[in-house]
Protein backbone atom coordinates (compact mmCIF):
# COMPACT_ATOMS: atom_id res chain seq x y z
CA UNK A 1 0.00 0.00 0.00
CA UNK A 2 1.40 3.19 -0.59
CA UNK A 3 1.54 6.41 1.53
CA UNK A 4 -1.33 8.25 0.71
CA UNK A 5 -3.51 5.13 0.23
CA UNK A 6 -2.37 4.03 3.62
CA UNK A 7 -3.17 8.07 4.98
CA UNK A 8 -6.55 8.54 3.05
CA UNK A 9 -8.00 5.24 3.77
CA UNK A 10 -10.66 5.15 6.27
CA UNK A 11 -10.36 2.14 7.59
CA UNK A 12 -7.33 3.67 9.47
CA UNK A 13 -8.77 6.41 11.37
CA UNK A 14 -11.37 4.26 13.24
CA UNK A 15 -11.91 1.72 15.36
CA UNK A 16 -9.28 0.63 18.78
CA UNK A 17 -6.49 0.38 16.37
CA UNK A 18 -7.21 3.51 14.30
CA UNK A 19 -4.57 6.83 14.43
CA UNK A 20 -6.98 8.49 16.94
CA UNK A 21 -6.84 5.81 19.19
CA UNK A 22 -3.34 5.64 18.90
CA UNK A 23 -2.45 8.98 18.81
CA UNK A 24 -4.42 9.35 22.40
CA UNK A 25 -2.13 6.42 23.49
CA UNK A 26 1.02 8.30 22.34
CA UNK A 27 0.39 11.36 24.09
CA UNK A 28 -0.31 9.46 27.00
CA UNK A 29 2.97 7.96 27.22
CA UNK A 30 4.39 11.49 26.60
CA UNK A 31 2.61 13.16 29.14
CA UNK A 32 3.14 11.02 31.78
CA UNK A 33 6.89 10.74 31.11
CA UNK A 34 7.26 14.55 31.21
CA UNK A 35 5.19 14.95 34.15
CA UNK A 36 7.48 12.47 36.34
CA UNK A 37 10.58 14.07 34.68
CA UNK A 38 9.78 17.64 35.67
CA UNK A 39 9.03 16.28 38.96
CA UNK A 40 12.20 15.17 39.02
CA UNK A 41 14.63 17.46 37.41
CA UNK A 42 13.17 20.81 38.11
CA UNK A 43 13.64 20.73 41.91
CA UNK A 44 17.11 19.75 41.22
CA UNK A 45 17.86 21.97 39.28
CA UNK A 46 16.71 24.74 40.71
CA UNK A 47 18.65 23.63 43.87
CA UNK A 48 21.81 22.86 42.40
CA UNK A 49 21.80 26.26 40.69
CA UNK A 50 20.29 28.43 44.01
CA UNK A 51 23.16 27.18 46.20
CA UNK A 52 25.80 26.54 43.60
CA UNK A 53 26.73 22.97 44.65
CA UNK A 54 26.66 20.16 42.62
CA UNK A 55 27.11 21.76 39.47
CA UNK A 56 29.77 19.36 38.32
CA UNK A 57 26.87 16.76 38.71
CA UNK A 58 24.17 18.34 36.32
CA UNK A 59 26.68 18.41 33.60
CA UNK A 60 28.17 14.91 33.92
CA UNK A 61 24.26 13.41 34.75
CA UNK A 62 23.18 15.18 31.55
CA UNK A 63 25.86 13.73 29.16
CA UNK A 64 25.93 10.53 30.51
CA UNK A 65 22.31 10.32 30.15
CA UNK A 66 21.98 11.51 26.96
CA UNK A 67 24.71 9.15 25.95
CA UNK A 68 22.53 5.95 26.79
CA UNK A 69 20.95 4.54 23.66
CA UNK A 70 17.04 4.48 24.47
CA UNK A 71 16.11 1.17 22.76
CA UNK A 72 19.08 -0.57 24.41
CA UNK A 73 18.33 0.43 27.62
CA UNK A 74 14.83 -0.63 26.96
CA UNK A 75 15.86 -4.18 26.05
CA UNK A 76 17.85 -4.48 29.16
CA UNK A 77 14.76 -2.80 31.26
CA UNK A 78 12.13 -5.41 29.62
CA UNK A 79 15.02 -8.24 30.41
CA UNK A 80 15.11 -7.30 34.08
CA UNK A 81 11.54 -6.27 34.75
CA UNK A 82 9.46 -7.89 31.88
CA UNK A 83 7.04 -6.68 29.41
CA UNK A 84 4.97 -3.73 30.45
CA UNK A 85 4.48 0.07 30.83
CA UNK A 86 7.30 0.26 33.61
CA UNK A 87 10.56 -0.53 31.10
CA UNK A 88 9.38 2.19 28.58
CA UNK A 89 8.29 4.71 30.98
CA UNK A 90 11.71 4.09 32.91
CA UNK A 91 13.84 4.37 29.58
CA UNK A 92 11.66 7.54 27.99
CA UNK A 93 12.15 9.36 31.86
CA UNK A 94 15.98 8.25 31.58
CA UNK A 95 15.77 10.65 27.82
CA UNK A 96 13.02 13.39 29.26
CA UNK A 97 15.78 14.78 32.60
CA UNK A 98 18.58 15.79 31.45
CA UNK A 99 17.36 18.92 28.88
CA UNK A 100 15.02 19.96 32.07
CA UNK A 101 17.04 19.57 34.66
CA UNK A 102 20.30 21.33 32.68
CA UNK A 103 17.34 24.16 31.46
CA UNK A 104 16.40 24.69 34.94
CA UNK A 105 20.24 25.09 35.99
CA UNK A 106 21.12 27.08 33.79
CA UNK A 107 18.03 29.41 34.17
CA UNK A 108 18.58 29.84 38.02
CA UNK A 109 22.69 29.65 37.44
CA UNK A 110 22.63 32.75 35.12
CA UNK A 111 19.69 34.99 36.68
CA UNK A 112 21.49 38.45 37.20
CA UNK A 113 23.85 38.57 40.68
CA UNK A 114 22.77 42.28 40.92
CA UNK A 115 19.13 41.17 40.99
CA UNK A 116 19.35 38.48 43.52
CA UNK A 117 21.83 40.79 45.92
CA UNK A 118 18.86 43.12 45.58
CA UNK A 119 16.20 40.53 47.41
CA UNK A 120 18.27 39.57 49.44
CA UNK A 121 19.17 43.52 50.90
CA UNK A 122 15.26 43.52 50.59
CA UNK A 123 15.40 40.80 53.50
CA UNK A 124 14.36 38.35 51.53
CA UNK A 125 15.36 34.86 52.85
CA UNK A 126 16.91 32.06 50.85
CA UNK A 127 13.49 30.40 49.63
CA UNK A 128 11.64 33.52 48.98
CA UNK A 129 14.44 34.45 46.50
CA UNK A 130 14.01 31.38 44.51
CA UNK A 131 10.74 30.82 44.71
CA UNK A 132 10.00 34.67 44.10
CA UNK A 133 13.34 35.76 42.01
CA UNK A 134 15.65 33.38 40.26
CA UNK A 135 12.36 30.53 39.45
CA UNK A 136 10.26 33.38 37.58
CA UNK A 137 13.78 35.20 35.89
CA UNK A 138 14.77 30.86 35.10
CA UNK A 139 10.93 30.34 33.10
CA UNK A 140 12.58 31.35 30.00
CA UNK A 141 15.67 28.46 29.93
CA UNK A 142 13.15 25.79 31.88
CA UNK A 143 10.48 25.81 29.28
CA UNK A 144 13.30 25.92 26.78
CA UNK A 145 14.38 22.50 28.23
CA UNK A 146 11.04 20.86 28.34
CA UNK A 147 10.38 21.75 24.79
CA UNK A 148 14.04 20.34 23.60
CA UNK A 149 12.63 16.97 26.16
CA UNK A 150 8.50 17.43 24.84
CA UNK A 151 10.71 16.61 21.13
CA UNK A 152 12.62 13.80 21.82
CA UNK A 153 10.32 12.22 23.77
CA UNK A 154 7.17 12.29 20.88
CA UNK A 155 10.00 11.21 18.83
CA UNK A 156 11.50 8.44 20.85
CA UNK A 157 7.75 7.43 22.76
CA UNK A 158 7.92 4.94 19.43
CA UNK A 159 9.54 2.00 21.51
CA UNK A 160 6.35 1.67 23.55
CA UNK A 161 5.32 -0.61 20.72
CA UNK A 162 8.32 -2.26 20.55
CA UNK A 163 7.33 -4.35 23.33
CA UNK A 164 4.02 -5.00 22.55
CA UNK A 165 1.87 -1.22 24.13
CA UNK A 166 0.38 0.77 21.54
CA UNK A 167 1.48 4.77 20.79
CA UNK A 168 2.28 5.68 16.96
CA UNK A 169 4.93 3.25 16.99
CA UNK A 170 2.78 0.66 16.42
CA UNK A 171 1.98 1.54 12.69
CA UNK A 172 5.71 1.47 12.18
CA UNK A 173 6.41 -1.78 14.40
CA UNK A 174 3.22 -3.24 12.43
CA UNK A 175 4.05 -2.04 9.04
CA UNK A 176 7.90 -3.67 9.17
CA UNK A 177 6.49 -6.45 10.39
CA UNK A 178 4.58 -7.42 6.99
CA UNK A 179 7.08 -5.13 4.84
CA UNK A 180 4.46 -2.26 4.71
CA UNK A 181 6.06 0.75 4.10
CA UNK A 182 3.40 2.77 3.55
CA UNK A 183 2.11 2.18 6.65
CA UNK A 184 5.55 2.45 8.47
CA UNK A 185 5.67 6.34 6.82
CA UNK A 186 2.27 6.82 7.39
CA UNK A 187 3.04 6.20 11.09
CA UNK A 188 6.39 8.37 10.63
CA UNK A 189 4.56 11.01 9.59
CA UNK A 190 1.91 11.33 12.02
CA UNK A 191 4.59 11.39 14.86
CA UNK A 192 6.80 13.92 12.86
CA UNK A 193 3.33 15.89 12.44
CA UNK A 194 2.63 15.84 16.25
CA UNK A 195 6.20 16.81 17.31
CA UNK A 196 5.38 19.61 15.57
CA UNK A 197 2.13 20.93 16.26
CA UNK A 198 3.28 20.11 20.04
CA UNK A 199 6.45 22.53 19.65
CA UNK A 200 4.74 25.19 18.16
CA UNK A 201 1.67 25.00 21.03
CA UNK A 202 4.40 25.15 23.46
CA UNK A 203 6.17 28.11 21.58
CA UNK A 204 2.86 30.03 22.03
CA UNK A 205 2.35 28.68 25.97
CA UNK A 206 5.90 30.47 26.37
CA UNK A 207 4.76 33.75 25.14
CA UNK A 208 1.91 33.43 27.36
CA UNK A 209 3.78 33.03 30.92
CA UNK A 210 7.16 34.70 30.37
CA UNK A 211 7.20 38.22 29.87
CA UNK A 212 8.54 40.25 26.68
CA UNK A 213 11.00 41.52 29.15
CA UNK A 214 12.75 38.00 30.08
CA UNK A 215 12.16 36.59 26.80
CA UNK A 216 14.58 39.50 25.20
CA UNK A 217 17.15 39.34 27.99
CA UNK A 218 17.63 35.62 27.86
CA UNK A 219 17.99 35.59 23.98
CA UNK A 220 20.37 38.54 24.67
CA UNK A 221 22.39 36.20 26.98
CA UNK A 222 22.21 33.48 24.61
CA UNK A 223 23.59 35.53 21.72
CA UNK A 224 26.35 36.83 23.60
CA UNK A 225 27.04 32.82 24.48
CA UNK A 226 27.41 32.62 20.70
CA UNK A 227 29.55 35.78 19.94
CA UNK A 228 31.82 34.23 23.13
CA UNK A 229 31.73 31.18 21.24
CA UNK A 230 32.51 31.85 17.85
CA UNK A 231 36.41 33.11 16.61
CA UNK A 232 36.02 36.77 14.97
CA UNK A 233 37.43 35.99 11.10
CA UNK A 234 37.77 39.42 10.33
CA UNK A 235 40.10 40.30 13.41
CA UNK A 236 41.82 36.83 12.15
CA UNK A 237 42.49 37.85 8.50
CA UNK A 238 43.64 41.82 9.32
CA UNK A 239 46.14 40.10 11.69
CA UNK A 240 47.71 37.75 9.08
């Protein structure tokens, strides 16, 4: 079957196995790993960058994390805990931390000394300034990090049907399976479609809650990163 006979045929769009159905499924997974992973990394981050410690162990976490292939550690997951919800949810959570918890470092790390010296001469204590300071000044760089983790978790939330749940993945699980390749871009597209749509809903949530003010400054931050970053050729070439 090809791609568009696979997408226009009706047959696909109903019923318990239909795109709907598995599209609710998808964003199921997805949710639910994001929800457990902000839990997780966005009280440690904020923590690690109000008091400064630990810093060291955000970066190494992140890498190493990010380093673990997903399906592997799936495999491993279903060998030592079986087939089930658990493995996936474990190995998409393992993907989902580290861009939230290095956003949320980051965001609290680099909030503006002069601002934070100023609630503090204000009498502000220690919680009130991050819970009332750095966490508002951070939104910018934390919602950054659970958009770059809302991506690759859509993306990667595939594997669920890889042992045997249902999500997206299962049109392209089902579609190798019987050398259907219409089916298995159908299914491509459809999660391609909703990383999308989610990114640019998120985009527009982010607009909402961070004010024009923040939103400015932290891109200003992040292009001075870049200038920092990046050799200046023309300095280069009038020296040689």
């Amino acid at each position: 079957m090809t791609i568009f006979g696979w997408l226009f045929d009706p047959a696909n769009w109903t019923g318990p196995q239909g795109a709907p159905q598995r599209l609710v499924e998808h964003l199921g997974y997805t949710a639910l790993t994001l929800l457990i992973a902000i839990i997780i990394a966005v009280p440690l981050g904020a923590w690690i960058g109000h008091t400064g410690r630990g810093g060291f162990l955000v970066v190494g976490l992140a890498n190493g994390l990010r380093a673990l292939p997903t399906l592997g550690l799936l495999v491993l997951l279903v060998g030592a805990i079986g087939i089930g919800l658990l493995g996936p949810l474990i190995a998409l959570v393992v993907l989902a931390v580290p861009p939230i918890l290095a956003g949320t470092y980051a965001g609290v790390r680099n909030v503006d000394g002069a601002v934070v010296d100023a609630a503090k001469g204000m009498g502000m204590r220690g919680r009130d300034v991050l819970f009332q300071v750095e966490l508002p000044n951070a939104l910018p760089l934390i919602i950054g990090g659970i958009r770059s983790s809302l991506l690759q978790v859509l993306s990667t939330a595939t594997i669920a049907a890889f042992v045997a749940l249902g999500g997206l993945g299962r049109f392209i699980i089902d579609g190798l399976a019987v050398r259907d390749f219409g089916q298995m871009i159908g299914g491509s597209l459809l999660v391609a479609g909703l990383a999308i749509v989610s990114d640019l809903l998120l985009a527009g949530l982010q607009k909402l809650l961070v004010s024009p003010g923040l939103q400015a400054a932290a891109a200003q931050r992040g292009g001075k990163r870049r200038l920092r970053a990046v050799p200046d050729k023309t300095l280069t070439a009038e020296a040689a």
